[in-house]
PDB file of N, CA and C in Angstrom:
ATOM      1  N   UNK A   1       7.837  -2.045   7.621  1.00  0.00           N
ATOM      2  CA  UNK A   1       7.882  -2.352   6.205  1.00  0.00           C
ATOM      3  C   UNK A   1       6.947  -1.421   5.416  1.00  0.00           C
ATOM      4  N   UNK A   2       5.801  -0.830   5.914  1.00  0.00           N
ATOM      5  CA  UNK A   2       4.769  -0.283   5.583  1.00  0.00           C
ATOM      6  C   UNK A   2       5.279   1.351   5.415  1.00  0.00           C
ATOM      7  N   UNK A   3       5.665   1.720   6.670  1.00  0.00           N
ATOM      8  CA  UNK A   3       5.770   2.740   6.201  1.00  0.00           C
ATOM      9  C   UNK A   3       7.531   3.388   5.255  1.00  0.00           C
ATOM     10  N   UNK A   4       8.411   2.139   5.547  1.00  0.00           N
ATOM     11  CA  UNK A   4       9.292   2.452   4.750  1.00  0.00           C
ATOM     12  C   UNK A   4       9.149   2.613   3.066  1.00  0.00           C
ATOM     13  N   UNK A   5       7.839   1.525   3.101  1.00  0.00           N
ATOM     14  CA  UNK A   5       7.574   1.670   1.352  1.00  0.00           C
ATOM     15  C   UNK A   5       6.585   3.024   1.127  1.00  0.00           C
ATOM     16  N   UNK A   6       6.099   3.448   2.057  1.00  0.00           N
ATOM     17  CA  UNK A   6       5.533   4.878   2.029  1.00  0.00           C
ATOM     18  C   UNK A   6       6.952   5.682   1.519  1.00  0.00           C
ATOM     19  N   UNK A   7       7.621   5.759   2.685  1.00  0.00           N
ATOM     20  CA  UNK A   7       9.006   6.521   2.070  1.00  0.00           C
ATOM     21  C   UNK A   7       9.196   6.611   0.732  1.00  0.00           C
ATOM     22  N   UNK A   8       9.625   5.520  -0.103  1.00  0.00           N
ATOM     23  CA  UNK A   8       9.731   4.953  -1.302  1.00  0.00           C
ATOM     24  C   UNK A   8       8.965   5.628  -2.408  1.00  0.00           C
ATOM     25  N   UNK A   9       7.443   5.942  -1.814  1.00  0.00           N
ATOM     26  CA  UNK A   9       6.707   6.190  -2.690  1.00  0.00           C
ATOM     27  C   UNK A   9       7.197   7.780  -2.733  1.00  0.00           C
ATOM     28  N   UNK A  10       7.054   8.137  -1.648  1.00  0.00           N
ATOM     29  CA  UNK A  10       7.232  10.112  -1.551  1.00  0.00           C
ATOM     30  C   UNK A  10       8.333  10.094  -2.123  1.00  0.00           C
ATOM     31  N   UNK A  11       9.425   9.592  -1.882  1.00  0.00           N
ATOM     32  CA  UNK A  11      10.567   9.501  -2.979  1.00  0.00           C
ATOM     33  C   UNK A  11      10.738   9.884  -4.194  1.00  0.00           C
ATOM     34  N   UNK A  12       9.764   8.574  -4.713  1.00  0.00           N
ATOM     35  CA  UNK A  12       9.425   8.815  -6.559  1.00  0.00           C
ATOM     36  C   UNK A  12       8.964   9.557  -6.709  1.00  0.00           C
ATOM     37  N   UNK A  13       7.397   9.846  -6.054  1.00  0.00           N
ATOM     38  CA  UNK A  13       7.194  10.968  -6.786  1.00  0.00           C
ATOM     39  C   UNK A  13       7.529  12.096  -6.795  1.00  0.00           C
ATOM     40  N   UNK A  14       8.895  12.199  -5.647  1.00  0.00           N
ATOM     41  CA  UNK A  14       8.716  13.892  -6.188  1.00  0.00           C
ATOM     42  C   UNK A  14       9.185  14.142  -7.727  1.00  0.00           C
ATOM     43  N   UNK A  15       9.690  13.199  -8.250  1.00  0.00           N
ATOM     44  CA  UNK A  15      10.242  13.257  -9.640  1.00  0.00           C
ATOM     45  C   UNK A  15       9.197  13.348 -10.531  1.00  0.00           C
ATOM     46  N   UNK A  16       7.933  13.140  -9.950  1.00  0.00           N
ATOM     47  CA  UNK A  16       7.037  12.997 -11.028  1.00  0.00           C
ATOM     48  C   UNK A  16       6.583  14.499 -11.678  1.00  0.00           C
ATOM     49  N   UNK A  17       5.957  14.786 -12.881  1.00  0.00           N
ATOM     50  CA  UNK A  17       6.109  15.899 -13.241  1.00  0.00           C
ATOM     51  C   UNK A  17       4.935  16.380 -12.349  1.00  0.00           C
ATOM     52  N   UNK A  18       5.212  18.217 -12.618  1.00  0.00           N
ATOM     53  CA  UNK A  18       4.306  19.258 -11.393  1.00  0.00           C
ATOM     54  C   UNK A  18       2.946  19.158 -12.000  1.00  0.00           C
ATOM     55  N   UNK A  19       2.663  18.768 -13.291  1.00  0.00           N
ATOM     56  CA  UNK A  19       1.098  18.937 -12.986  1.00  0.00           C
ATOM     57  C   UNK A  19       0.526  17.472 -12.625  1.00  0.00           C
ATOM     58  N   UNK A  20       1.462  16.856 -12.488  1.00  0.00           N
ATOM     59  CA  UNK A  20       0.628  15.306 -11.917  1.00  0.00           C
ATOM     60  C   UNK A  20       0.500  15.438  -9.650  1.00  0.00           C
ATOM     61  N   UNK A  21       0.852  16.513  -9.413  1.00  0.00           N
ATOM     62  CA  UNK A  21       0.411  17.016  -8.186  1.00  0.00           C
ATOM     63  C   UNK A  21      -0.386  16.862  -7.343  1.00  0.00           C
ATOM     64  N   UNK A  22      -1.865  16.947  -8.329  1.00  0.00           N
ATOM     65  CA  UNK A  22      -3.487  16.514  -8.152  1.00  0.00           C
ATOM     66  C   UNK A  22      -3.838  14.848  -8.400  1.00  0.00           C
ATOM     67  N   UNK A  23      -2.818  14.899  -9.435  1.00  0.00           N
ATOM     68  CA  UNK A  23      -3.203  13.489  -9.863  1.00  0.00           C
ATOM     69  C   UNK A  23      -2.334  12.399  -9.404  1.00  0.00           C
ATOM     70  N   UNK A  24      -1.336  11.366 -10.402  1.00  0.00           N
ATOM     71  CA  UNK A  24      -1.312  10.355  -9.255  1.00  0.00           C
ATOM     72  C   UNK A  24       0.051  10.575  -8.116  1.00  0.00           C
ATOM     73  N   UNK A  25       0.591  11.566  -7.967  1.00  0.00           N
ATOM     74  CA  UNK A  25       1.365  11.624  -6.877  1.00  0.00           C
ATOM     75  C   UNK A  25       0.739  11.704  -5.664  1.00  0.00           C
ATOM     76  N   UNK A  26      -0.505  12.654  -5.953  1.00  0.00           N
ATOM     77  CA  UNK A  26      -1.413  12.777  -4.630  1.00  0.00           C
ATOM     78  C   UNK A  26      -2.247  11.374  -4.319  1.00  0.00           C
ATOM     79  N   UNK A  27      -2.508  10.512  -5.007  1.00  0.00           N
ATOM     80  CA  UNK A  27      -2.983   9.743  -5.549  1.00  0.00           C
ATOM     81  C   UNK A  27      -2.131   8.409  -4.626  1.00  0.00           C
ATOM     82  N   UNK A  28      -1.028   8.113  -5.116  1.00  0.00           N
ATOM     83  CA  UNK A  28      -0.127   7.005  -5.014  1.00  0.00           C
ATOM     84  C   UNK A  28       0.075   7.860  -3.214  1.00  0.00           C
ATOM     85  N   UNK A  29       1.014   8.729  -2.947  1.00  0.00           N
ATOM     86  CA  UNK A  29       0.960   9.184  -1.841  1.00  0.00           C
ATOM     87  C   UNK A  29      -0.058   8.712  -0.556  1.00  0.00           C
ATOM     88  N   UNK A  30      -1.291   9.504  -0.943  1.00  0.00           N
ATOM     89  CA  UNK A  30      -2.167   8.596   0.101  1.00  0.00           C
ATOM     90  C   UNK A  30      -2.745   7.621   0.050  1.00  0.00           C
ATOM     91  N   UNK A  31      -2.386   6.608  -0.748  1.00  0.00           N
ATOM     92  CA  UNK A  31      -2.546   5.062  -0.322  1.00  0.00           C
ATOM     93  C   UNK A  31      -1.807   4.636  -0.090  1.00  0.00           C
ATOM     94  N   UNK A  32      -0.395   5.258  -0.072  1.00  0.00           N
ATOM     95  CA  UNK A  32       1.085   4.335   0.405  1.00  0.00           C
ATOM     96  C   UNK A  32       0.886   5.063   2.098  1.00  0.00           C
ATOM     97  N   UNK A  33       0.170   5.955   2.460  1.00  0.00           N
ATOM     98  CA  UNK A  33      -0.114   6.345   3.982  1.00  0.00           C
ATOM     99  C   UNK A  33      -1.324   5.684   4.340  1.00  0.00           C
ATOM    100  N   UNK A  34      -2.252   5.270   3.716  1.00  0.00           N
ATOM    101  CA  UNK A  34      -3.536   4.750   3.742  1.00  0.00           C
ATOM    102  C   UNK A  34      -3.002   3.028   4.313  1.00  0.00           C
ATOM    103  N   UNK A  35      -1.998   2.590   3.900  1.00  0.00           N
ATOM    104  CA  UNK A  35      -1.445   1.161   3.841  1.00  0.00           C
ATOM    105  C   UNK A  35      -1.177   0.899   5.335  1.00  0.00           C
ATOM    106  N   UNK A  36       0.197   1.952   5.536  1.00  0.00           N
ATOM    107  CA  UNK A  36       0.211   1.519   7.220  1.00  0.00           C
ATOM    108  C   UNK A  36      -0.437   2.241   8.273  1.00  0.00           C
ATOM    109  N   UNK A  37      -1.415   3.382   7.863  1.00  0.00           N
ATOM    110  CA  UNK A  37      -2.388   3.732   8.613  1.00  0.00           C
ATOM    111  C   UNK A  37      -3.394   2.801   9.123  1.00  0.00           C
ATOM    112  N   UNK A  38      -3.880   2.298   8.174  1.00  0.00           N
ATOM    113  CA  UNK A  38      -4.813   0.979   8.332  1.00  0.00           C
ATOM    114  C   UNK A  38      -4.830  -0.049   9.385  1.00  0.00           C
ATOM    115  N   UNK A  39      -3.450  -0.725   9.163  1.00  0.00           N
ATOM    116  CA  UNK A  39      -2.642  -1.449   9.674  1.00  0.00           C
ATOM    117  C   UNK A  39      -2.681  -1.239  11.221  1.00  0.00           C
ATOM    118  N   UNK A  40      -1.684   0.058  11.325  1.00  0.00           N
ATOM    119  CA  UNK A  40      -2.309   0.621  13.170  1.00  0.00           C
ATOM    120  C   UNK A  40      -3.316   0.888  13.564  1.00  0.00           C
ATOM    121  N   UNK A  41      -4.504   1.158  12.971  1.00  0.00           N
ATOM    122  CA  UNK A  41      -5.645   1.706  13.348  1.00  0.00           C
ATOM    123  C   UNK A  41      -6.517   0.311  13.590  1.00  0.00           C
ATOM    124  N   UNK A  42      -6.060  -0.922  12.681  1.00  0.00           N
ATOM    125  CA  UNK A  42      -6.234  -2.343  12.985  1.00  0.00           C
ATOM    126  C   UNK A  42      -6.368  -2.561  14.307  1.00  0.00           C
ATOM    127  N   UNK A  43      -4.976  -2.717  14.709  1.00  0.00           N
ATOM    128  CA  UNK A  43      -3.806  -2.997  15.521  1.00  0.00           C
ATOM    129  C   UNK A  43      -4.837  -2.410  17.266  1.00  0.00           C
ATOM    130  N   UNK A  44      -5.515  -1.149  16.888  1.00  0.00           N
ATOM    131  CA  UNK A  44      -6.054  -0.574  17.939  1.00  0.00           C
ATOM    132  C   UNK A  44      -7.261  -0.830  18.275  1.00  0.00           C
ATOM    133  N   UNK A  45      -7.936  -2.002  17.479  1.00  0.00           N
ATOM    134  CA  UNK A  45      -9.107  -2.529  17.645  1.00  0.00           C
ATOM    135  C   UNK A  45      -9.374  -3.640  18.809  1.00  0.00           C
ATOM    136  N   UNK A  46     -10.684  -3.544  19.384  1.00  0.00           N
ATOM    137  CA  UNK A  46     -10.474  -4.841  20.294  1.00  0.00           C
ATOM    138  C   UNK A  46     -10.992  -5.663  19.446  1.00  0.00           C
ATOM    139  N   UNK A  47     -11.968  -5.678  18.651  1.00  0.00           N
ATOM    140  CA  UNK A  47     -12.581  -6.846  17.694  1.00  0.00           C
ATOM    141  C   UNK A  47     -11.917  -7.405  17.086  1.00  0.00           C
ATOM    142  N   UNK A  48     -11.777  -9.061  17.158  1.00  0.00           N
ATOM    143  CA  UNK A  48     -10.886  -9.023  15.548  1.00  0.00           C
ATOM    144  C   UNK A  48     -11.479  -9.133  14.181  1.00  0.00           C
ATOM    145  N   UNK A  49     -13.095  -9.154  14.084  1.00  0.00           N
ATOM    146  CA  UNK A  49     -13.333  -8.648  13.090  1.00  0.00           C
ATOM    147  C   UNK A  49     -13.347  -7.538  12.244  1.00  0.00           C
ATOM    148  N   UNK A  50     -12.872  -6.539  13.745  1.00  0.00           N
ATOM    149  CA  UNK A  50     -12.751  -4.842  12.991  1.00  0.00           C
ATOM    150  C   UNK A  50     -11.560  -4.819  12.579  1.00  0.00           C
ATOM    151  N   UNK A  51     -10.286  -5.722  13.597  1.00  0.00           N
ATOM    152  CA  UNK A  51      -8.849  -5.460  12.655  1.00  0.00           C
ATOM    153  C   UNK A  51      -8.623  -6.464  12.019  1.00  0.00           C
ATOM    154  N   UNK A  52      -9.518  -7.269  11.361  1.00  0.00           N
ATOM    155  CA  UNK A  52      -9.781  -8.013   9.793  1.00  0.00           C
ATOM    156  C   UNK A  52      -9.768  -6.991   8.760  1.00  0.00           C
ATOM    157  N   UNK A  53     -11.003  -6.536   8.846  1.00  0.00           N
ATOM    158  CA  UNK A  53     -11.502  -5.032   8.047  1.00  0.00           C
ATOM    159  C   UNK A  53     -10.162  -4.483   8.215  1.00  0.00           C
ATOM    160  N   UNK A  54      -9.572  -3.567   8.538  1.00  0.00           N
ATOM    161  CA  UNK A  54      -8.447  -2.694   8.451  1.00  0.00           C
ATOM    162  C   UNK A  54      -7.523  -3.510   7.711  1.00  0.00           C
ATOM    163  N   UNK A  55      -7.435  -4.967   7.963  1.00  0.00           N
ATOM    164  CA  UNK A  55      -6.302  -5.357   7.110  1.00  0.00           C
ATOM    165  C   UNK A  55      -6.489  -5.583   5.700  1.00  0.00           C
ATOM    166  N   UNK A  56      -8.064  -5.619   5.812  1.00  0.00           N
ATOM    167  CA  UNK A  56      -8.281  -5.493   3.869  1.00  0.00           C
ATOM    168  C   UNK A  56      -8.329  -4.054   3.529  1.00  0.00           C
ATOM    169  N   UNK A  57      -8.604  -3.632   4.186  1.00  0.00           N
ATOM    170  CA  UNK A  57      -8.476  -1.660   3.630  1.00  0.00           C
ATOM    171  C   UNK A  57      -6.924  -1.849   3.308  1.00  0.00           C
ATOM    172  N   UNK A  58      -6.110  -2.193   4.120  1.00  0.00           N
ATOM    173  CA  UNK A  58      -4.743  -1.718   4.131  1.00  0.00           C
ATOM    174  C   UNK A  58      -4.201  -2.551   2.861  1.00  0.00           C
ATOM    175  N   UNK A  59      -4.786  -3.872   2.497  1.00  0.00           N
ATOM    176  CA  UNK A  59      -4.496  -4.491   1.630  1.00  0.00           C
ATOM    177  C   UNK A  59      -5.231  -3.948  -0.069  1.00  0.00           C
ATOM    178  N   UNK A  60      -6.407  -3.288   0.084  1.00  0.00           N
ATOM    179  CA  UNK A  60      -7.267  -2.642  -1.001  1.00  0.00           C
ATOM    180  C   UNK A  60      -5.870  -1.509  -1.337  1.00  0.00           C
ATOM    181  N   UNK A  61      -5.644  -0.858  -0.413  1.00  0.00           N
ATOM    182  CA  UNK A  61      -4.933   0.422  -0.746  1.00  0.00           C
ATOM    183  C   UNK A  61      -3.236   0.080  -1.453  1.00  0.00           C
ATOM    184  N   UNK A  62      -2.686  -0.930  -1.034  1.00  0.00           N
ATOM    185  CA  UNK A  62      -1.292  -1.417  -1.259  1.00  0.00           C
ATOM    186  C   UNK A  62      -1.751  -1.923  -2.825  1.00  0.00           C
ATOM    187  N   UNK A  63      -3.192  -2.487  -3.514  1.00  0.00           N
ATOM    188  CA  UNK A  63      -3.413  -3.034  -5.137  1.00  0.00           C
ATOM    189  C   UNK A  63      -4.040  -1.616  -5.719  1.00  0.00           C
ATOM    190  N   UNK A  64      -4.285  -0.799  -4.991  1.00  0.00           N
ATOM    191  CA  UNK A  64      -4.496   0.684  -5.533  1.00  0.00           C
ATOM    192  C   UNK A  64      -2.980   0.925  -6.298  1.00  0.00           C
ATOM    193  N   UNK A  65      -1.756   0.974  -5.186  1.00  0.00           N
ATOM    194  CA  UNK A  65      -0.406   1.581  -5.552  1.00  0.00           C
ATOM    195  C   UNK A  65       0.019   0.793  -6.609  1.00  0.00           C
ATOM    196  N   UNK A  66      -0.222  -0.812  -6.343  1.00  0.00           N
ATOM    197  CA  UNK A  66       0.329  -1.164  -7.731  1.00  0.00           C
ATOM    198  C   UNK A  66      -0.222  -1.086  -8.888  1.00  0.00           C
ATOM    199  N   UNK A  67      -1.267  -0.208  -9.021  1.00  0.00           N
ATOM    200  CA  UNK A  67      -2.373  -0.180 -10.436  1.00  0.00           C
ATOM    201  C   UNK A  67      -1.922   1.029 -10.707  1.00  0.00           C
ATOM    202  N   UNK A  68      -1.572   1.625  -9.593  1.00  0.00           N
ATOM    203  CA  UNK A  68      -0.927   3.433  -9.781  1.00  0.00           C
ATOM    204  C   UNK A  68       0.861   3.542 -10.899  1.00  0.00           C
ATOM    205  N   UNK A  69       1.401   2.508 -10.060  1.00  0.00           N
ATOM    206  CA  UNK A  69       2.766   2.567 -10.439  1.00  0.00           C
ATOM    207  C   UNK A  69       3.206   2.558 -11.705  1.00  0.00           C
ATOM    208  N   UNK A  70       1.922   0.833 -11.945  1.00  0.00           N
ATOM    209  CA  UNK A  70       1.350   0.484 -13.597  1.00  0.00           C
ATOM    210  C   UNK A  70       1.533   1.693 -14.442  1.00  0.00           C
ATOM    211  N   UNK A  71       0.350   2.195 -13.982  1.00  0.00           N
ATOM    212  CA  UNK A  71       0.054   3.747 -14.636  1.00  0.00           C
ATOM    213  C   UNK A  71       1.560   4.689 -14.850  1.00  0.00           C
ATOM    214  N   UNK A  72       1.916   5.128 -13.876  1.00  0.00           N
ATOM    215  CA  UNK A  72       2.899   5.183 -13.720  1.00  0.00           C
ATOM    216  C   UNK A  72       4.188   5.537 -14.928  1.00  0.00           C
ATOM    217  N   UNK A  73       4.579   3.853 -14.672  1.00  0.00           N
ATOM    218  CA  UNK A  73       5.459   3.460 -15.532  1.00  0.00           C
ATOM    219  C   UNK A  73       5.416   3.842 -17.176  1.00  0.00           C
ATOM    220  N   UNK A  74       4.105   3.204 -17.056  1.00  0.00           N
ATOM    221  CA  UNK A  74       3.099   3.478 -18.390  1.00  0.00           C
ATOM    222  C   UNK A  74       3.696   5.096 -19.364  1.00  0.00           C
ATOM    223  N   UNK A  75       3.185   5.952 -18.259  1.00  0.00           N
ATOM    224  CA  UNK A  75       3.847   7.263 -18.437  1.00  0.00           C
ATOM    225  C   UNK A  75       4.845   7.559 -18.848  1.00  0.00           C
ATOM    226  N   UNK A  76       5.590   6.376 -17.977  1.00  0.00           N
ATOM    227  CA  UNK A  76       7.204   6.997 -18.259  1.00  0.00           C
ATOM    228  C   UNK A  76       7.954   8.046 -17.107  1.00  0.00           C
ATOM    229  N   UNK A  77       6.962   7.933 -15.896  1.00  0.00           N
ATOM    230  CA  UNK A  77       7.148   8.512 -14.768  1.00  0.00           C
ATOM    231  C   UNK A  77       8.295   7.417 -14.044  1.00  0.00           C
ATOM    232  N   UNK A  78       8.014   6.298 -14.138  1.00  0.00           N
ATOM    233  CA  UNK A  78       8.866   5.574 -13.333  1.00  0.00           C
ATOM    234  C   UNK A  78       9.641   4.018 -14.521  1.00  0.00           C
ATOM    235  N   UNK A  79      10.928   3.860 -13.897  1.00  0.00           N
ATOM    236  CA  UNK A  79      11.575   3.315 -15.032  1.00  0.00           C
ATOM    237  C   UNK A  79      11.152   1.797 -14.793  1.00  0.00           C
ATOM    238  N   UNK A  80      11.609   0.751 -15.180  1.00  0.00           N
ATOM    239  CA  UNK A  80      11.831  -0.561 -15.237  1.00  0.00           C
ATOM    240  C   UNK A  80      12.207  -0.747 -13.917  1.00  0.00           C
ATOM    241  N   UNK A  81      13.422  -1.281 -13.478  1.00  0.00           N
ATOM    242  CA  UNK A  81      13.995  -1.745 -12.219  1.00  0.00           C
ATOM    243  C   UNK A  81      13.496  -0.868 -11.106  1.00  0.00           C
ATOM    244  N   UNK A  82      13.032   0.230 -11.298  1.00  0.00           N
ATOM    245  CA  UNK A  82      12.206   0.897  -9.877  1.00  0.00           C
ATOM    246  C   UNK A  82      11.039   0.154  -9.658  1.00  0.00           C
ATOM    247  N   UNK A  83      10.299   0.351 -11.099  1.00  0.00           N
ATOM    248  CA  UNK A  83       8.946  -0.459 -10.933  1.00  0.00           C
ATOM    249  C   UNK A  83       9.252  -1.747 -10.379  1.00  0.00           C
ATOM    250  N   UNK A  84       9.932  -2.491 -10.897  1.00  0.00           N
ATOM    251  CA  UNK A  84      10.282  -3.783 -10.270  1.00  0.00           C
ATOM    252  C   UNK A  84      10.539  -4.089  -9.053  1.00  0.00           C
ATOM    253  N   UNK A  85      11.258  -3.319  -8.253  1.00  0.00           N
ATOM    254  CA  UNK A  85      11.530  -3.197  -6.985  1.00  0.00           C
ATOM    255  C   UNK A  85      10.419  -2.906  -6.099  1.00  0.00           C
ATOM    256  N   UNK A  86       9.680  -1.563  -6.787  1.00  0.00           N
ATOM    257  CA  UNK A  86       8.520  -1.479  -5.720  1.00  0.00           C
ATOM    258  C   UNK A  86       7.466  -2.579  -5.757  1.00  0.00           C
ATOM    259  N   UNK A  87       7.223  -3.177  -6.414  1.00  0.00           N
ATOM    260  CA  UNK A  87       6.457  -4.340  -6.892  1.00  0.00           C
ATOM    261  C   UNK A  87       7.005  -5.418  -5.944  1.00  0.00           C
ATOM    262  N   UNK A  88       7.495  -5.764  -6.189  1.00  0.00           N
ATOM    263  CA  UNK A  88       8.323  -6.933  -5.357  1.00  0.00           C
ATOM    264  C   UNK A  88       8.406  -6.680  -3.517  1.00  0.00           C
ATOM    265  N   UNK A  89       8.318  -5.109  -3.920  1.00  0.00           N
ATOM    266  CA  UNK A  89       8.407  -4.688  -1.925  1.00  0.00           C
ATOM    267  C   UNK A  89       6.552  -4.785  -1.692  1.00  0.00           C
ATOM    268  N   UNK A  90       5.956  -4.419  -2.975  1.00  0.00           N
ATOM    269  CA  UNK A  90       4.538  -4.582  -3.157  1.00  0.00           C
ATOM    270  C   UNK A  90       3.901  -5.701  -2.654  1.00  0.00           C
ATOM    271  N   UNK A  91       4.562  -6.903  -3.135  1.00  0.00           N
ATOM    272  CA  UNK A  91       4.299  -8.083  -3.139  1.00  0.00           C
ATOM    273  C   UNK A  91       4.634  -8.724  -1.526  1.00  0.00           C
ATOM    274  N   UNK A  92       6.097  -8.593  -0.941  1.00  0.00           N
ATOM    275  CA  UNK A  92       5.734  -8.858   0.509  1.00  0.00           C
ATOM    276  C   UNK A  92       5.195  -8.370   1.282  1.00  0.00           C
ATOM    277  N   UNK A  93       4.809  -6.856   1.016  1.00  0.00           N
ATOM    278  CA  UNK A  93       3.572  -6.826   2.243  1.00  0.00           C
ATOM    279  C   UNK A  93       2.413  -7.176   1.969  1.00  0.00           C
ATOM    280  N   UNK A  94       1.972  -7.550   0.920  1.00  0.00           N
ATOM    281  CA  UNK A  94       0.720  -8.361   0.326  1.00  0.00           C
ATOM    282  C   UNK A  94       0.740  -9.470   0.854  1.00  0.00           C
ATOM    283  N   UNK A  95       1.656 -10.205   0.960  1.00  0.00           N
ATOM    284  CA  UNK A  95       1.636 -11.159   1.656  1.00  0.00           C
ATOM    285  C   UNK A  95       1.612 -11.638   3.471  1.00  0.00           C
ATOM    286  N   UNK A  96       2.058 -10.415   3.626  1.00  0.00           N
ATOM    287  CA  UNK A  96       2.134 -10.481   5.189  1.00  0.00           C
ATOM    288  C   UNK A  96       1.045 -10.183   5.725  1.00  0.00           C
ATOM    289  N   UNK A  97       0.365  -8.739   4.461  1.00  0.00           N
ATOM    290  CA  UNK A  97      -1.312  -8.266   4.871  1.00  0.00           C
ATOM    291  C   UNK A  97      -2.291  -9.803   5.156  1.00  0.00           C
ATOM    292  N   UNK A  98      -2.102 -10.734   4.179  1.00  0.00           N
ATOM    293  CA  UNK A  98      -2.859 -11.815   3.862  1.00  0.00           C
ATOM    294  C   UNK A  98      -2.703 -12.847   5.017  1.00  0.00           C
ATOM    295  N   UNK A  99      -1.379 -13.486   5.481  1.00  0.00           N
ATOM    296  CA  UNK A  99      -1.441 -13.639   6.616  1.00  0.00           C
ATOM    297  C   UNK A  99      -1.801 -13.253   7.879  1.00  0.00           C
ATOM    298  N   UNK A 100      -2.120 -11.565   7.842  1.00  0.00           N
ATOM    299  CA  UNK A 100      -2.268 -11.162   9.006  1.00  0.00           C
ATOM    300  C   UNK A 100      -3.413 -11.463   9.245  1.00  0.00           C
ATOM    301  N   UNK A 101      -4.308 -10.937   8.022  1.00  0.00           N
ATOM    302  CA  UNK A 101      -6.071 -11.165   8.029  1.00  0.00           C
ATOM    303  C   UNK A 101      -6.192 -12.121   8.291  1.00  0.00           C
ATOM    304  N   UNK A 102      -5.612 -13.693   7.432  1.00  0.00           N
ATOM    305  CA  UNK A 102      -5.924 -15.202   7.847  1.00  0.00           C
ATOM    306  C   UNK A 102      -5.748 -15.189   9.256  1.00  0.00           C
ATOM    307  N   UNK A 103      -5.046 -14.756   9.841  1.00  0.00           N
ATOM    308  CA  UNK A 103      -4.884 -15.341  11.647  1.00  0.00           C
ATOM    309  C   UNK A 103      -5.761 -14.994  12.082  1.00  0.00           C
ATOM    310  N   UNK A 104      -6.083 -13.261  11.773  1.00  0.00           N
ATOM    311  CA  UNK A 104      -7.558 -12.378  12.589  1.00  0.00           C
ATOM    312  C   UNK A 104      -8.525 -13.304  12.409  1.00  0.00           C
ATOM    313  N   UNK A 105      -8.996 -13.770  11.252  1.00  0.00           N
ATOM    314  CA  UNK A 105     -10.304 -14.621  10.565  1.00  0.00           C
ATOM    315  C   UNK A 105     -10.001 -16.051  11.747  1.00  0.00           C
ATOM    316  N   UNK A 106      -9.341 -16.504  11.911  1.00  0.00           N
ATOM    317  CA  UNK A 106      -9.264 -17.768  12.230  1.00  0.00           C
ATOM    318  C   UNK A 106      -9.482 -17.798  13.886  1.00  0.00           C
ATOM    319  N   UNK A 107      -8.928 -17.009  14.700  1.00  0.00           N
ATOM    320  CA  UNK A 107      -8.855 -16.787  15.722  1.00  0.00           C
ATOM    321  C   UNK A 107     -10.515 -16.113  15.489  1.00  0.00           C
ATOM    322  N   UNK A 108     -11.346 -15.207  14.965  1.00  0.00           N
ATOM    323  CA  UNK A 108     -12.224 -15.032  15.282  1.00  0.00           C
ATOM    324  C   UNK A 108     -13.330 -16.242  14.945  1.00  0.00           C
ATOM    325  N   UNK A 109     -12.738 -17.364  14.143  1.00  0.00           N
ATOM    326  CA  UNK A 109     -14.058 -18.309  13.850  1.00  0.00           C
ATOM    327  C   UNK A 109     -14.041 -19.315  15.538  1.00  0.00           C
ATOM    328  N   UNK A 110     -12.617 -19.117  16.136  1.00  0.00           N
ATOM    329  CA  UNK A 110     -12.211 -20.355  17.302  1.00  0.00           C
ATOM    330  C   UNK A 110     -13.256 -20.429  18.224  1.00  0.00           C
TER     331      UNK A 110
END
């Protein structure tokens, strides 16, 4: 799911204009890789307090993209129903991030 919405993101922006390059394409880009990087690098921990941590990085970086998209849109880089869509794809892995952490947390208080 993670890295398909990475896809998504490299997608849009290539539409975005060339001098936003530096700015938020590079920007939105590596936190939509930052998201399911996290995630595996979690995943490879023996602690589960260390792949707690990774799942809030991965979750910090996924409210980065949607503050980006904001922006974004704002611009006029990205339309209505895109924004909407990525938002909404935004929103279930936010949620799955949140579950994932709750289990890590819980299993590490047992």
């Amino acid at each position: 799911m993670a890295v398909s919405f990475a896809r998504d993101i490299y997608a849009i922006t290539k539409a975005f204009p060339k001098e936003e390059i530096y700015g938020l394409t590079s920007q939105l880009r590596r936190a939509a890789v930052s998201v399911s990087s996290n995630i595996a690098e979690g995943s490879s921990r023996a602690s589960l307090k260390d792949q707690s941590r990774f799942s809030e990085i991965a979750y910090g970086s996924l409210m980065e993209i949607v503050s980006q998209l904001a922006i974004a849109k704002e611009m006029g880089f990205v339309e209505d129903p895109l924004f909407d869509d990525l938002r909404i794809k935004a929103e279930n892995i936010s949620l799955k991030l949140n579950a994932l952490r709750k289990s890590q947390l819980e299993r590490l208080n047992d």
